[in-house]
Protein backbone atom coordinates (compact mmCIF):
# COMPACT_ATOMS: atom_id res chain seq x y z
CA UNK A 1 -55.38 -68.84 -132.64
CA UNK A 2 -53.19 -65.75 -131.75
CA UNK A 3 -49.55 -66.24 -131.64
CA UNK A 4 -48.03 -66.25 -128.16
CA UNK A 5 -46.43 -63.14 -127.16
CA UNK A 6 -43.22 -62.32 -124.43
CA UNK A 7 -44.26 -59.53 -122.70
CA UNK A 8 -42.11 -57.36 -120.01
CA UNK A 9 -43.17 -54.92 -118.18
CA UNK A 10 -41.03 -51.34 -119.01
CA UNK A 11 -42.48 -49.20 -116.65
CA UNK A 12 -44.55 -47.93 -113.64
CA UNK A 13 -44.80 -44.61 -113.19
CA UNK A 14 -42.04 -43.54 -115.10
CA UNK A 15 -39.56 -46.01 -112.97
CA UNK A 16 -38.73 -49.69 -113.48
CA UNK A 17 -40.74 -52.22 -111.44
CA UNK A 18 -40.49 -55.63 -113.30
CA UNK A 19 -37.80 -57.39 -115.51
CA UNK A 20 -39.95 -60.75 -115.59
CA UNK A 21 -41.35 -62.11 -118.81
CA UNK A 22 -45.08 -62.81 -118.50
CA UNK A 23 -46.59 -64.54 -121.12
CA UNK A 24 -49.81 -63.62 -122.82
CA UNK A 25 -51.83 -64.65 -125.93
CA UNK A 26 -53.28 -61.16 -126.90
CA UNK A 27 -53.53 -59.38 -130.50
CA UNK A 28 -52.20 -56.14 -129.21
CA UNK A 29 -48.42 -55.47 -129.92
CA UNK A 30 -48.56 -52.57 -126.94
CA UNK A 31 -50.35 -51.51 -123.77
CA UNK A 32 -50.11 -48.34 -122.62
CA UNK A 33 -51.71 -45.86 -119.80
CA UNK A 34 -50.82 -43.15 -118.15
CA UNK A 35 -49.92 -45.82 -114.94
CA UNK A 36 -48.18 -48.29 -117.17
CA UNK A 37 -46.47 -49.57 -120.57
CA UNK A 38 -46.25 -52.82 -121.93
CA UNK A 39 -44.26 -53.70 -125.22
CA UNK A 40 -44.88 -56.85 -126.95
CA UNK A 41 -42.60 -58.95 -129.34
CA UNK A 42 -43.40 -62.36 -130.90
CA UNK A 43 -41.44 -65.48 -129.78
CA UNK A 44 -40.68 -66.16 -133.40
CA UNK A 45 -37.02 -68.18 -133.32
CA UNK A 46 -35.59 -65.86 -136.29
CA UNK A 47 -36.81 -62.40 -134.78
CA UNK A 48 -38.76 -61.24 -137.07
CA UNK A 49 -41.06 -59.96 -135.46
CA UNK A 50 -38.69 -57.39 -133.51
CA UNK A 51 -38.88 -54.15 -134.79
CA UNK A 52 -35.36 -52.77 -134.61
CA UNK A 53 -34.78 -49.17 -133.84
CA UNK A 54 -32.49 -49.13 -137.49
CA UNK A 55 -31.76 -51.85 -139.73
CA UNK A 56 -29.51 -51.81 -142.91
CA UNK A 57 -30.31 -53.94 -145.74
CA UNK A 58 -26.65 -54.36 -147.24
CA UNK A 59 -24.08 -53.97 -144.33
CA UNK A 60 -21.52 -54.07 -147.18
CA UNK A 61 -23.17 -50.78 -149.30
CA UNK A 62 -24.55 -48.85 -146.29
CA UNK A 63 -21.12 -48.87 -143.86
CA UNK A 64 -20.93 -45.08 -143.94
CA UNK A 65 -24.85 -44.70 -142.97
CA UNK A 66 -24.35 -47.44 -140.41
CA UNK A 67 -21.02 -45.09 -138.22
CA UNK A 68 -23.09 -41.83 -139.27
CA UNK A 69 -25.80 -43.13 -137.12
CA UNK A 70 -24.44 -45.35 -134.14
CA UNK A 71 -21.72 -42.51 -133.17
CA UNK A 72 -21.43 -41.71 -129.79
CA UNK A 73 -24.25 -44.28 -128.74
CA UNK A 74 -24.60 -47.43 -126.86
CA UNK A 75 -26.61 -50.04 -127.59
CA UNK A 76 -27.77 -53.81 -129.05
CA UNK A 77 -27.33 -54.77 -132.29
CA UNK A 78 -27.84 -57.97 -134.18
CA UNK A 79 -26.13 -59.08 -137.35
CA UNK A 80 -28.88 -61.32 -139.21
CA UNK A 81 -27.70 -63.76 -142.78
CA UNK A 82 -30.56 -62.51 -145.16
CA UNK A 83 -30.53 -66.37 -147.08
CA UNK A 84 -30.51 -68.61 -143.64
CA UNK A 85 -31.97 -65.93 -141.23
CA UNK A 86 -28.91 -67.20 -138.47
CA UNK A 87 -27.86 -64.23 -136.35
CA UNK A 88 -25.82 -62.64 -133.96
CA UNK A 89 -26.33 -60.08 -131.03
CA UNK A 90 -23.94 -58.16 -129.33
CA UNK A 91 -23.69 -55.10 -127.26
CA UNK A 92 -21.16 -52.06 -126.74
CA UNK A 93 -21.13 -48.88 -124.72
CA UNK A 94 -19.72 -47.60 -127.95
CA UNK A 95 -21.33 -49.26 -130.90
CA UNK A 96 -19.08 -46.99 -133.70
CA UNK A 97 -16.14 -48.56 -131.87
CA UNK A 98 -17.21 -51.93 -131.82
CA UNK A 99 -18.72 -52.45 -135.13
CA UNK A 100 -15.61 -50.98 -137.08
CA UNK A 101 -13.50 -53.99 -135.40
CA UNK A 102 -16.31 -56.31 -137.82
CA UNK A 103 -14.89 -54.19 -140.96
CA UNK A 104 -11.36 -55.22 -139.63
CA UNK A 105 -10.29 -57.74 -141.96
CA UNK A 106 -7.30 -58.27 -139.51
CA UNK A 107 -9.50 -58.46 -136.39
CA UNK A 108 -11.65 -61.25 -138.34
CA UNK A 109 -8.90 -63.25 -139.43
CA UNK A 110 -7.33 -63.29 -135.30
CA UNK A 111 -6.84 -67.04 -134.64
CA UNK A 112 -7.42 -65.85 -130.85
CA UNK A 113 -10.94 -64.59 -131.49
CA UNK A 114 -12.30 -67.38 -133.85
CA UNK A 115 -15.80 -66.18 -133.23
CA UNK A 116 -18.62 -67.74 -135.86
CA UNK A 117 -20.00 -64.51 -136.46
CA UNK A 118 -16.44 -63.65 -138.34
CA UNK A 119 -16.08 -66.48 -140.08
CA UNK A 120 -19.67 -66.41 -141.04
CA UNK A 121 -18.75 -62.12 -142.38
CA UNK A 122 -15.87 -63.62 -143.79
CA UNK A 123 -17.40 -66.34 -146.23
CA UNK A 124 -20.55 -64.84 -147.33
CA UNK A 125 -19.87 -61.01 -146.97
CA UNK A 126 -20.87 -58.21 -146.17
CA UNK A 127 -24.02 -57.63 -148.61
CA UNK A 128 -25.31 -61.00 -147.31
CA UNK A 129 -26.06 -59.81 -143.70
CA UNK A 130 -28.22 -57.54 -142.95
CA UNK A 131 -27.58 -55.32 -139.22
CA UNK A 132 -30.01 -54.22 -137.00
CA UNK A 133 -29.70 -52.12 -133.90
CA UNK A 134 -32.39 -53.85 -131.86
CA UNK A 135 -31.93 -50.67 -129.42
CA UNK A 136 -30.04 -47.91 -128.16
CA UNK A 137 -29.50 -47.44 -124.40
CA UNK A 138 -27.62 -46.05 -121.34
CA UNK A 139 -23.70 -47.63 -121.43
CA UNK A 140 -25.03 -49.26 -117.85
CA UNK A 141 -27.74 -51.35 -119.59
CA UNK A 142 -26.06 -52.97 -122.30
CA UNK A 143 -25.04 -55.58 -120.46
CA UNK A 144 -28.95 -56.29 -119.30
CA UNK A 145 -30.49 -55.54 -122.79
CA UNK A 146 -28.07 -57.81 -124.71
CA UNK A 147 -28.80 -60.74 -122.13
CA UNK A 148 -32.72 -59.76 -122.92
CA UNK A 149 -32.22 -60.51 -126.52
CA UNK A 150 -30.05 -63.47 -126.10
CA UNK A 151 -32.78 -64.90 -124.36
CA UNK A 152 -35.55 -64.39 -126.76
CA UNK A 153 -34.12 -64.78 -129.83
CA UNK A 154 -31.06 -67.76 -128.95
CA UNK A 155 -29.03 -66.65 -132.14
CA UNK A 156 -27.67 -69.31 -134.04
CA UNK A 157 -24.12 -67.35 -134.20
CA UNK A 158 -23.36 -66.54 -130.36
CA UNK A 159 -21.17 -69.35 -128.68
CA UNK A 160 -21.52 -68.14 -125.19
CA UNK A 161 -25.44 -67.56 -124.28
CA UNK A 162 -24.19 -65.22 -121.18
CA UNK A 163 -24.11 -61.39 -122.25
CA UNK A 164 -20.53 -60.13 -120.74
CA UNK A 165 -18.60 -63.31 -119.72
CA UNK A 166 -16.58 -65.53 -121.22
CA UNK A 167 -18.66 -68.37 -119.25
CA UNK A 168 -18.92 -71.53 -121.80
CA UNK A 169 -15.93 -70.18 -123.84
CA UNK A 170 -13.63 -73.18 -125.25
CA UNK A 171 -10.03 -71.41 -124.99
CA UNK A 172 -7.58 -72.62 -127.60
CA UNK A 173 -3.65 -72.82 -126.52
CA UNK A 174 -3.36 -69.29 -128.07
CA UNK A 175 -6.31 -67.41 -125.86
């Protein structure tokens, strides 16, 4: 039996016409014409599936590659644990800027963030997680594309499920 698929439609005509996840159970992983293009990914829980636009195997060994590559770009990226395969997915109209605060020790350790994803870095390290930037895009769309992946892939390590809000968020006495 094939594996069920998430579909979304990307474009018409070289313009937007449909954000809405169809669901299909086809073998292709694309479907393209000169009228329309389809991309595919596999509803697999871990995201495996996903083809990332980069990933880095050691996030510890490969920090230089990883701000080489990301300057000056926005996008979505995902932080995966190799051994459990639990993630994370976040967004930034600057990725370079973003991901640096992650090599922070002193952002990590803020009592006012206490996000999982640090204390998650912070016990297994670096070399343990792999990171993936599931796709660059326009500063506008992060927003939109993080909420995308949050959707399909419900990462174990995000507390809030909303891209952009702080909707869900259990503030301590401190934040």
């Amino acid at each position: 039996m094939p594996s069920k698929k998430i579909f979304s439609v990307i474009a018409y005509n070289n313009t937007q016409i449909d954000k809405t996840l169809l669901s299909f159970n086809l073998n292709h992983t694309s479907i393209s014409n000169e009228f329309f293009k389809i991309r595919c990914f596999h509803t697999d829980r871990n995201g495996s599936s996903i083809t990332p636009k980069l990933s880095f195997e050691n996030a510890d060994r490969q920090k230089l590659e990883i701000f080489d590559e990301i300057r000056g770009k926005a996008g979505v990226y995902r932080w995966v644990h190799k051994e459990s395969g639990k993630s994370y997915i976040g967004s930034s109209s600057n990725l370079a800027k973003r991901l640096i605060s992650y090599y922070n020790f002193n952002h990590l350790i803020d009592p006012k963030r206490n996000m999982i994803i640090h204390k998650a870095l912070l016990r297994y390290g670096y070399s343990e997680f792999r990171l993936d930037i599931l796709e660059y895009c326009n500063g506008k769309e992060v927003i939109s594309r993080e909420q995308y992946y949050l959707d399909l892939l419900n990462p174990e390590y995000n507390i809030l499920k909303t891209a952009g809000s702080s909707l869900g968020f259990k503030h301590t006495s401190e934040t």
